[in-house]
N, C-alpha and C. Protein backbone atom coordinates (compact mmCIF):
# COMPACT_ATOMS: atom_id res chain seq x y z
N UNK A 1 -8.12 -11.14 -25.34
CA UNK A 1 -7.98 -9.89 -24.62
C UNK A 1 -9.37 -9.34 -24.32
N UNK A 2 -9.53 -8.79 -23.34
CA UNK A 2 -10.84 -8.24 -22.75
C UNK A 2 -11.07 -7.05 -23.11
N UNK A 3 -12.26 -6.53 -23.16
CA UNK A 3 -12.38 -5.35 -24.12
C UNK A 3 -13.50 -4.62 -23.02
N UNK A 4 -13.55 -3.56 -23.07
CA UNK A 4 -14.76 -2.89 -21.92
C UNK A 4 -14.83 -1.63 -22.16
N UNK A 5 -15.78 -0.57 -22.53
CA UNK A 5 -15.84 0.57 -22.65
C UNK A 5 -16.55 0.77 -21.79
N UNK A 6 -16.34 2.67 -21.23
CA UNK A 6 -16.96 2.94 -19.86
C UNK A 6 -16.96 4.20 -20.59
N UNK A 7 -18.29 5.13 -20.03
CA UNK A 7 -18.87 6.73 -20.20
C UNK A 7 -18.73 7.51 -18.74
N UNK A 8 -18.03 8.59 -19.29
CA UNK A 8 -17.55 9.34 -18.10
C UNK A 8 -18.26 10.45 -18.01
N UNK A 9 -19.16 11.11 -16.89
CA UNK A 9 -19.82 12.20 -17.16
C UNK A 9 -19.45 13.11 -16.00
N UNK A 10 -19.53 14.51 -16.17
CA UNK A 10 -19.56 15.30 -14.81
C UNK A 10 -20.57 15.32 -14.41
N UNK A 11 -21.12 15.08 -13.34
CA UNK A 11 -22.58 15.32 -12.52
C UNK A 11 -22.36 16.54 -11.75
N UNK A 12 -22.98 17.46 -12.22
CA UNK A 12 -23.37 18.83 -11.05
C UNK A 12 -23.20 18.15 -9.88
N UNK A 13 -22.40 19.25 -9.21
CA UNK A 13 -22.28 19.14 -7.60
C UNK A 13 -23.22 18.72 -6.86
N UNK A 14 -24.42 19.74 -7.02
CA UNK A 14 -25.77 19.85 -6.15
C UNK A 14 -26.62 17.99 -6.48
N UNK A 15 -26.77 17.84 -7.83
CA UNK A 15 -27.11 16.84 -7.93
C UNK A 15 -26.32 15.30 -7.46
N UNK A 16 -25.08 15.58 -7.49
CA UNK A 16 -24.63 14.48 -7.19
C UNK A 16 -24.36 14.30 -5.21
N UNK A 17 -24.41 15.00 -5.17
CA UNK A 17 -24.66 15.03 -3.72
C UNK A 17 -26.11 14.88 -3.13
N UNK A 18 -27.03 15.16 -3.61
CA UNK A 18 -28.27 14.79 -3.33
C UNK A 18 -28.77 13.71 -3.68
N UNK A 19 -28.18 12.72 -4.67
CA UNK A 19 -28.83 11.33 -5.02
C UNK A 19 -26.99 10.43 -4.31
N UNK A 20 -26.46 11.02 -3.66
CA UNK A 20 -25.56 10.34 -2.88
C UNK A 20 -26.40 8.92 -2.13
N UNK A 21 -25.40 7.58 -3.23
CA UNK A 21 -26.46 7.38 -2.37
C UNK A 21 -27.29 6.20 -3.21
N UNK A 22 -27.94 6.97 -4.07
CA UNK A 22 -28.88 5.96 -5.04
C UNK A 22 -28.26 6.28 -6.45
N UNK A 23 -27.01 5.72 -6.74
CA UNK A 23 -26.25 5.81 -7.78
C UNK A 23 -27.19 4.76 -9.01
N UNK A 24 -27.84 4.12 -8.54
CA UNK A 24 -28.38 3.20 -9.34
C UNK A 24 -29.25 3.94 -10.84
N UNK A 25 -29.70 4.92 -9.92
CA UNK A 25 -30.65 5.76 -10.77
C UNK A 25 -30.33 6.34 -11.76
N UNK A 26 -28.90 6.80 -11.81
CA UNK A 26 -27.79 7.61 -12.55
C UNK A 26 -28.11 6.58 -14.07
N UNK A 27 -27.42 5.31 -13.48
CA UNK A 27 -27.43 4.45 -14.12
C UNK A 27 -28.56 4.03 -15.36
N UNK A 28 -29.87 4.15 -14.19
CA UNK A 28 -30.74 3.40 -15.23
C UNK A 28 -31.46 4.72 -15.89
N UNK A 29 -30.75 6.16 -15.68
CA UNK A 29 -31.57 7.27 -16.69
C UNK A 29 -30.19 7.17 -17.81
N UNK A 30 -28.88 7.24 -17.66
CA UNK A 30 -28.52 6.93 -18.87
C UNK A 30 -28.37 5.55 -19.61
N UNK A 31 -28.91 4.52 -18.93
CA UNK A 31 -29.09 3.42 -19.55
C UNK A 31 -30.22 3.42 -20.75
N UNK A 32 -31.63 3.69 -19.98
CA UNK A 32 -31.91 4.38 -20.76
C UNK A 32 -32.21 5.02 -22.28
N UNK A 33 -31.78 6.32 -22.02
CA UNK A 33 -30.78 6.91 -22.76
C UNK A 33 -30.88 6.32 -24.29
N UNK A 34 -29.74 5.27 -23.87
CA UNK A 34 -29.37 4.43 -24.69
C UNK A 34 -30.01 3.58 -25.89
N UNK A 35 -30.92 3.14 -24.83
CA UNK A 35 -31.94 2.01 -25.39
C UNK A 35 -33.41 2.31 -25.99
N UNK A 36 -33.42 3.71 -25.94
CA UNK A 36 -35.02 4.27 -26.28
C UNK A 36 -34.83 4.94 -27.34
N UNK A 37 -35.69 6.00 -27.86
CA UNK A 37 -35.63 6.44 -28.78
C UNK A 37 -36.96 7.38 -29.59
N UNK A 38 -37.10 8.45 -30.55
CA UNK A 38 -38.49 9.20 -30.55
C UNK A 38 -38.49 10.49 -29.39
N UNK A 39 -39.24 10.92 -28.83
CA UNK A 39 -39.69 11.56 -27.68
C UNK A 39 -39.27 11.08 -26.51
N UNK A 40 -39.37 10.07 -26.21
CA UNK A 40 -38.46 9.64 -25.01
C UNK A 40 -37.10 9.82 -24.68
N UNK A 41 -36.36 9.69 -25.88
CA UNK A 41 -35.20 9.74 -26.06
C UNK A 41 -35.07 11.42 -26.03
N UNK A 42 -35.46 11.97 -26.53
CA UNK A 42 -35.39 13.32 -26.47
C UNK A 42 -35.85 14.28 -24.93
N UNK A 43 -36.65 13.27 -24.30
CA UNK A 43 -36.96 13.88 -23.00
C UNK A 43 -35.75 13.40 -22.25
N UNK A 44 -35.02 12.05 -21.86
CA UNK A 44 -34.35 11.82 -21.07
C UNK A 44 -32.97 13.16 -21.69
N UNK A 45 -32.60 13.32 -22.71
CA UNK A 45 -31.60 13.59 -23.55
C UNK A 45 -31.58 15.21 -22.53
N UNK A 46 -32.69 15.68 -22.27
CA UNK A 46 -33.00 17.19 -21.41
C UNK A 46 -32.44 16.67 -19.89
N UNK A 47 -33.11 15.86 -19.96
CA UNK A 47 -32.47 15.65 -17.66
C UNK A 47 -31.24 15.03 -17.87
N UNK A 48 -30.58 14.63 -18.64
CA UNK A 48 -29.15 14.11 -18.69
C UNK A 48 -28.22 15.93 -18.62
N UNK A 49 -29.08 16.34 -19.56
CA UNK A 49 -28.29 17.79 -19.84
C UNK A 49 -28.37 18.68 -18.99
N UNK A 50 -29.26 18.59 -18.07
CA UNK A 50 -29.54 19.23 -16.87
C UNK A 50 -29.04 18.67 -15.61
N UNK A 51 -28.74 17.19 -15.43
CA UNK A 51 -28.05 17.21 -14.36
C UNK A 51 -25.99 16.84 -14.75
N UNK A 52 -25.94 16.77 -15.90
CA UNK A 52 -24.52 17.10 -16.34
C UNK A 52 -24.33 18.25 -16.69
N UNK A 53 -23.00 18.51 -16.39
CA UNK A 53 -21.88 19.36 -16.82
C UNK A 53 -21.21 19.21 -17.84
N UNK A 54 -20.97 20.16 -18.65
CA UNK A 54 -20.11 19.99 -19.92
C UNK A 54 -18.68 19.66 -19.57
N UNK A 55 -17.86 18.83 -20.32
CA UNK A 55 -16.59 18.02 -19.55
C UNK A 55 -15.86 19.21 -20.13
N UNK A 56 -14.77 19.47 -18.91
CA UNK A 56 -13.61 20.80 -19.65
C UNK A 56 -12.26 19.71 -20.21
N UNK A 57 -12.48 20.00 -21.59
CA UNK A 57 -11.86 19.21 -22.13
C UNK A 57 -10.21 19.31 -22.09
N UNK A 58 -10.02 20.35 -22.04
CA UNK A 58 -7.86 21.05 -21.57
C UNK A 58 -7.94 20.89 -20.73
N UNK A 59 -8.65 20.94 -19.37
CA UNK A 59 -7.91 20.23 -18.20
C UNK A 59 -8.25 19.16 -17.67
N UNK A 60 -8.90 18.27 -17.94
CA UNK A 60 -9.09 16.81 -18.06
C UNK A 60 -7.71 16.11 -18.95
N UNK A 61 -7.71 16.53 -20.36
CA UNK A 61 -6.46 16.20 -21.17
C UNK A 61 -5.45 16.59 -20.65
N UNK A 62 -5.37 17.63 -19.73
CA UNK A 62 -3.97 17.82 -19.06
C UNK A 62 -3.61 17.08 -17.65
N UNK A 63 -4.64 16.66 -17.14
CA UNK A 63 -4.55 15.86 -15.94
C UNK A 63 -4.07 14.29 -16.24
N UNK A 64 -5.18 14.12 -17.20
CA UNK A 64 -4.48 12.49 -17.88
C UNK A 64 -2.96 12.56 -18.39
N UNK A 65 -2.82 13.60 -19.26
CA UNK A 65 -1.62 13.86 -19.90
C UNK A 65 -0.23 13.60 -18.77
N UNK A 66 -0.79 14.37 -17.57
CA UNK A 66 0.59 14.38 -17.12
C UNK A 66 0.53 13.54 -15.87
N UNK A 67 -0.85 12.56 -15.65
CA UNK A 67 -1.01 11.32 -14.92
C UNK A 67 0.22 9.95 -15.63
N UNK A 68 0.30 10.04 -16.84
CA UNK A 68 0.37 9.19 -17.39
C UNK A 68 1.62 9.14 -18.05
N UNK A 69 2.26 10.52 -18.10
CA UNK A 69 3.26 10.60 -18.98
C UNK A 69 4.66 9.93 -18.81
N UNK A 70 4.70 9.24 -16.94
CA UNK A 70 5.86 8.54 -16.62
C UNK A 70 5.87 7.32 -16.81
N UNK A 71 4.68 6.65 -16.90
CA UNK A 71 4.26 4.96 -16.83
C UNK A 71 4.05 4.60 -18.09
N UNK A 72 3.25 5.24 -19.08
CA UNK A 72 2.62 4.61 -20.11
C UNK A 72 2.93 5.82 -21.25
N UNK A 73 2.71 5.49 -22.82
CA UNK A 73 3.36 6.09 -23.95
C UNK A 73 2.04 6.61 -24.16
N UNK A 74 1.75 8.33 -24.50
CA UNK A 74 0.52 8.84 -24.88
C UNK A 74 0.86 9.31 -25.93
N UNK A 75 -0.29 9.49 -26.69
CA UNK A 75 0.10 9.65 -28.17
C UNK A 75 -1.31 10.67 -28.06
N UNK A 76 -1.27 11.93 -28.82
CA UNK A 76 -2.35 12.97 -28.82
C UNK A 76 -2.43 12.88 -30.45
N UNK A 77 -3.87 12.27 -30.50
CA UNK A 77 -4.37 12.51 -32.34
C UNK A 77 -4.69 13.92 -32.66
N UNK A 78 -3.82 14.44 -34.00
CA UNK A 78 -4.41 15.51 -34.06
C UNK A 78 -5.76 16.06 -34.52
N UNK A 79 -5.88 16.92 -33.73
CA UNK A 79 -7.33 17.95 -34.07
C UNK A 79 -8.41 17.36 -33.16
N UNK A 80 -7.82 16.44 -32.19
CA UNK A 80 -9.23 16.13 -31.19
C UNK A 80 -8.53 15.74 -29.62
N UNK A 81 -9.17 15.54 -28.83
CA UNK A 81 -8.96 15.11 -27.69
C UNK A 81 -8.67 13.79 -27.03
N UNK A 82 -8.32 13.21 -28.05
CA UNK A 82 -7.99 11.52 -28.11
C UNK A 82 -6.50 11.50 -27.48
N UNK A 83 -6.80 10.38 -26.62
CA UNK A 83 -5.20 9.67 -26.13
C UNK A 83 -5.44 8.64 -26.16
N UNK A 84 -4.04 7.84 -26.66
CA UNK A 84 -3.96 6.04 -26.62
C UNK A 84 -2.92 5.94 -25.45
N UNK A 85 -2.99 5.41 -24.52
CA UNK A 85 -2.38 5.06 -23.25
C UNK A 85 -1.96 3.37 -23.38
N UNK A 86 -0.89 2.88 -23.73
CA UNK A 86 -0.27 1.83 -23.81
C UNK A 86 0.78 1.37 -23.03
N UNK A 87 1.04 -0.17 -22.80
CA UNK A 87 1.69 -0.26 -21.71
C UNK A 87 2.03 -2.17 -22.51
N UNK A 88 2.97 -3.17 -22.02
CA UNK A 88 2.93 -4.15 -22.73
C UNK A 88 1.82 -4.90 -22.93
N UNK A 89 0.93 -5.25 -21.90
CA UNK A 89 -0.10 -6.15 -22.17
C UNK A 89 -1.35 -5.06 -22.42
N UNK A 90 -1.67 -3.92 -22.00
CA UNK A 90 -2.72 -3.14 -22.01
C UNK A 90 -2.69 -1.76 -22.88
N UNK A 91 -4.04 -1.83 -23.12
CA UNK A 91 -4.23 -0.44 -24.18
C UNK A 91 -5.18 0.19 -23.70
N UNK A 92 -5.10 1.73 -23.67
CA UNK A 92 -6.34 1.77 -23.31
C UNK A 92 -6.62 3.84 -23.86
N UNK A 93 -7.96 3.62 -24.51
CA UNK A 93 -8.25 4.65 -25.74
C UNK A 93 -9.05 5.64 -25.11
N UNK A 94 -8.89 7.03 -24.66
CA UNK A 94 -9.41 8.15 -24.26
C UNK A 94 -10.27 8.98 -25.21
N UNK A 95 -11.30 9.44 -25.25
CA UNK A 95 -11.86 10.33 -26.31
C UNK A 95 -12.87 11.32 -25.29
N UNK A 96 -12.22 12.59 -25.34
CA UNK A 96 -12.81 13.69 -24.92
C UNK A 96 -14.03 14.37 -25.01
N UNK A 97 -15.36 14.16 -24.82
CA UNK A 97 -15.75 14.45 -25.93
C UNK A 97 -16.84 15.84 -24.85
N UNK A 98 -17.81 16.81 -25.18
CA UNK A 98 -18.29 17.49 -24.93
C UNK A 98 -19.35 17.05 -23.68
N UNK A 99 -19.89 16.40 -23.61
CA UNK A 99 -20.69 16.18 -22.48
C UNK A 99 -20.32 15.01 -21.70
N UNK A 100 -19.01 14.26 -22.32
CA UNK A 100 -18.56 13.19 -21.92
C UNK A 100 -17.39 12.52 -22.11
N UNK A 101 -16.61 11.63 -21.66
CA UNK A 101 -15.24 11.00 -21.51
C UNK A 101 -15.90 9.82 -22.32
N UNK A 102 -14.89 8.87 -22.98
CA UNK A 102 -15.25 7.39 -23.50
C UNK A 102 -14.46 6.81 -22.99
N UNK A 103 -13.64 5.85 -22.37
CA UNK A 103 -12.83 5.08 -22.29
C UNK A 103 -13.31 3.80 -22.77
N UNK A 104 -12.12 3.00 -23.78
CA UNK A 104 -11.99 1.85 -24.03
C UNK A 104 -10.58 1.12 -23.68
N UNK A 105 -10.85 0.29 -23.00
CA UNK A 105 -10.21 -0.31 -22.38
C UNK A 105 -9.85 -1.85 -22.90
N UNK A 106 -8.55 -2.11 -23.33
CA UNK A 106 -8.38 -3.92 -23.99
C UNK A 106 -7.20 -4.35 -22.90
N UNK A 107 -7.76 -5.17 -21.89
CA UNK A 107 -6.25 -5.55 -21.54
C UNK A 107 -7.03 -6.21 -19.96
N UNK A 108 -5.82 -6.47 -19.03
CA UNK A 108 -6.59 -6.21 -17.73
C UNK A 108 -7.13 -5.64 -16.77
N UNK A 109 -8.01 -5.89 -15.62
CA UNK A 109 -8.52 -4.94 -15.37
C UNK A 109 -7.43 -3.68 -14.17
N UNK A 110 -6.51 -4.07 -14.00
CA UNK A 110 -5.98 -3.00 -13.58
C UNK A 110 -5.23 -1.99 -14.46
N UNK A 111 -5.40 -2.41 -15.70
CA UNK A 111 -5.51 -0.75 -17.01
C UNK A 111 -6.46 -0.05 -15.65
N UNK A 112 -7.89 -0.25 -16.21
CA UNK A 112 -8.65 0.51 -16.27
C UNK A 112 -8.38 0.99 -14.35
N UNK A 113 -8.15 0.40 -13.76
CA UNK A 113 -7.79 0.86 -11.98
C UNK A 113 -6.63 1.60 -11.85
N UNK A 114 -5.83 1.53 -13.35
CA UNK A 114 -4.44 2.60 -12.71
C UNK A 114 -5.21 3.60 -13.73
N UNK A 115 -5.98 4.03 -14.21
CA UNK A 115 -6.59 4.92 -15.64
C UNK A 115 -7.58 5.74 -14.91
N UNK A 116 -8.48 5.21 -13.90
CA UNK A 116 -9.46 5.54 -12.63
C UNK A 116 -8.72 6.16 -11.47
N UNK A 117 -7.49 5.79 -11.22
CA UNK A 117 -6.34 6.31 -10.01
C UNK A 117 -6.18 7.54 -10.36
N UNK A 118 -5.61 7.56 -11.90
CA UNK A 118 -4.85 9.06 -12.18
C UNK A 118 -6.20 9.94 -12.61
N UNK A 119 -7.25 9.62 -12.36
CA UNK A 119 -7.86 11.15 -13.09
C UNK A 119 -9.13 11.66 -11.71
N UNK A 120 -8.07 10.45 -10.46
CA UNK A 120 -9.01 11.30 -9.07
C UNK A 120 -8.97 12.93 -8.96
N UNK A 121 -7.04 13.00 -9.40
CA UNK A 121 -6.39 14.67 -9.12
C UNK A 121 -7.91 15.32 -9.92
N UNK A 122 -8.53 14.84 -10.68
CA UNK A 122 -10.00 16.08 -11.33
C UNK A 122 -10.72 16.15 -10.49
N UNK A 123 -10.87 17.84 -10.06
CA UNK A 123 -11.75 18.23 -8.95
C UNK A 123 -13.33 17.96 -9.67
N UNK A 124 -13.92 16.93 -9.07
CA UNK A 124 -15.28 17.02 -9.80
C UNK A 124 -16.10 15.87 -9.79
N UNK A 125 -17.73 15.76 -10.03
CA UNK A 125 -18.07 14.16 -9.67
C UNK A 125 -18.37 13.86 -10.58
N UNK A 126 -16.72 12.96 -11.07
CA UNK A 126 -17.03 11.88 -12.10
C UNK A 126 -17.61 11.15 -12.06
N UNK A 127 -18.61 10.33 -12.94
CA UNK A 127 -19.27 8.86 -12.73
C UNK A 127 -19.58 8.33 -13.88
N UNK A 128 -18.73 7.19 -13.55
CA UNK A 128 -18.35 6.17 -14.86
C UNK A 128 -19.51 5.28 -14.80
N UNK A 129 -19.70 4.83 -16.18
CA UNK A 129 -20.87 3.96 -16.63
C UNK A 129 -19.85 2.55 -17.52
N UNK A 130 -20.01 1.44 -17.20
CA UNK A 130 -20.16 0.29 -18.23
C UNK A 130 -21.42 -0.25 -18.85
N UNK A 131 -21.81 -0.05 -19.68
CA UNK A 131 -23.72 -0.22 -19.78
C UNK A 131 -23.10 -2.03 -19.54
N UNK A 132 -22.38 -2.18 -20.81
CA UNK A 132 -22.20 -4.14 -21.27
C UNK A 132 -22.60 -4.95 -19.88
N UNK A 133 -21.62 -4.31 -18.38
CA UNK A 133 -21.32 -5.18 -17.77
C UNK A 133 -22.14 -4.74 -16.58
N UNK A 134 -22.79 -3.66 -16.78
CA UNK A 134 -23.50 -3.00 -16.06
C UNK A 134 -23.36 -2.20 -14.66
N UNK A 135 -21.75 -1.88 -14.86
CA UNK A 135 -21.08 -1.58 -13.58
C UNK A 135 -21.19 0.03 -13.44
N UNK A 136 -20.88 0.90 -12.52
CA UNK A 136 -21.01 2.03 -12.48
C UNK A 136 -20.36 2.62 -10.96
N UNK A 137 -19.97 3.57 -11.03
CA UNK A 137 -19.72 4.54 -10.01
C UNK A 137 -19.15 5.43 -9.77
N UNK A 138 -18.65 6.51 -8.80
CA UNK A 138 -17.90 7.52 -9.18
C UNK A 138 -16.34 7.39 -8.80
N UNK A 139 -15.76 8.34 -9.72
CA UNK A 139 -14.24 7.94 -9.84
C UNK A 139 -13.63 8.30 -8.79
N UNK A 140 -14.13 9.07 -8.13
CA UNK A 140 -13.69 9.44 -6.37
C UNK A 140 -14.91 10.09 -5.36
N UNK A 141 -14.88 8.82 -4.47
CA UNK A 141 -16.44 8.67 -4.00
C UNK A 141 -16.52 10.01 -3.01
N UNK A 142 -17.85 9.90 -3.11
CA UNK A 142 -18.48 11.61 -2.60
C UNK A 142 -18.09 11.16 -0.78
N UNK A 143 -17.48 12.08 -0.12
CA UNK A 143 -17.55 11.66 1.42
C UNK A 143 -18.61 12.42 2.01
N UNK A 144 -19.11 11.42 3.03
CA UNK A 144 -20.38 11.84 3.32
C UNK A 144 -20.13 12.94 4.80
N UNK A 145 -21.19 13.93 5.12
CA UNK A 145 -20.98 14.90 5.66
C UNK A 145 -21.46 13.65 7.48
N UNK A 146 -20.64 13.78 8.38
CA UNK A 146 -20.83 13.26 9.33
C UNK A 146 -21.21 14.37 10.48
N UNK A 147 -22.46 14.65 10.99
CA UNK A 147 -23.23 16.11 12.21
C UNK A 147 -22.71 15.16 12.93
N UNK A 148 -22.22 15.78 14.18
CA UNK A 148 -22.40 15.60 15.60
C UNK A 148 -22.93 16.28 16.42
C-alpha cells in the first residue's frame, strides 16, 4: 500500500496572488524549513509566518466533515481536530493543526483526488506540499485576472 503525506497551508491572499505563478518558491522556502536548522531555521520559521495564515480549524473540520460524511466513515478523535476518512481499499488521516493541515494518505491515488475535490468548497489559497515526492500545488488554482 502506498503511503504519502502532504502539508496544507493557507497562503495570504495578497501573497498568493502575487507569486501566482512561481509556486516553486513556496515550495523550496518550506522545503527548506524542513531541512535546516539554528538561525536559519528560525529566520525562514518568520516568512513562513508572515506569508501564512493561521488554518480556521471549525470550519475546515466542518467542510471535510460534511464533504465526506456520504462516501466515506469519519471518525472525530477526541480533544483534537483529527479525522480518519476510510473507504475499502483507502485510508486517509486528517490532523488540524494551527498553522497547518497534515494529510496522510495509504491507499490510491484517487483517496487523495477525491480528499483534494471536497475541501475546494474552502474559500481560501490552499497549497499542498509532498516534500517525499516533491509535488506541490494549490487545492483550487488561483484564476488569473484576464485585461482587455
Amino acid at each position: 500500500m502506498r503511503t504519502r503525506t502532504y502539508y496544507i497551508y493557507l497562503i495570504d491572499e495578497d501573497v498568493a496572488k502575487y507569486y501566482h505563478g512561481r509556486e516553486r518558491m513556496f515550495h523550496d522556502l518550506f522545503h527548506q524549513y524542513v531541512h535546516v536548522s539554528g538561525k536559519m531555521r528560525k529566520i525562514i520559521s518568520r516568512q513562513i509566518h508572515y506569508i501564512t495564515n493561521p488554518i480556521p480549524m471549525l470550519t475546515l473540520y466542518q467542510i471535510i466533515k460534511n464533504a465526506f460524511s456520504n462516501q466515506w466513515d469519519y471518525v472525530n478523535q477526541t480533544g483534537s481536530y483529527q479525522l480518519s476518512i476510510k473507504n475499502d481499499r483507502d485510508f486517509i488521516e486528517v490532523t488540524i493543526e494551527k498553522q497547518y493541515v497534515r494529510l496522510d494518505v495509504y491507499g490510491s491515488l484517487d483517496a487523495e483526488s477525491i480528499f483534494f475535490e471536497g475541501i475546494r468548497a474552502f474559500n481560501g489559497y490552499l497549497f499542498a506540499i509532498d516534500f517525499d515526492n516533491h509535488k506541490f500545488g494549490w487545492i483550487r488554482p488561483i484564476k488569473e485576472r484576464k485585461y482587455v
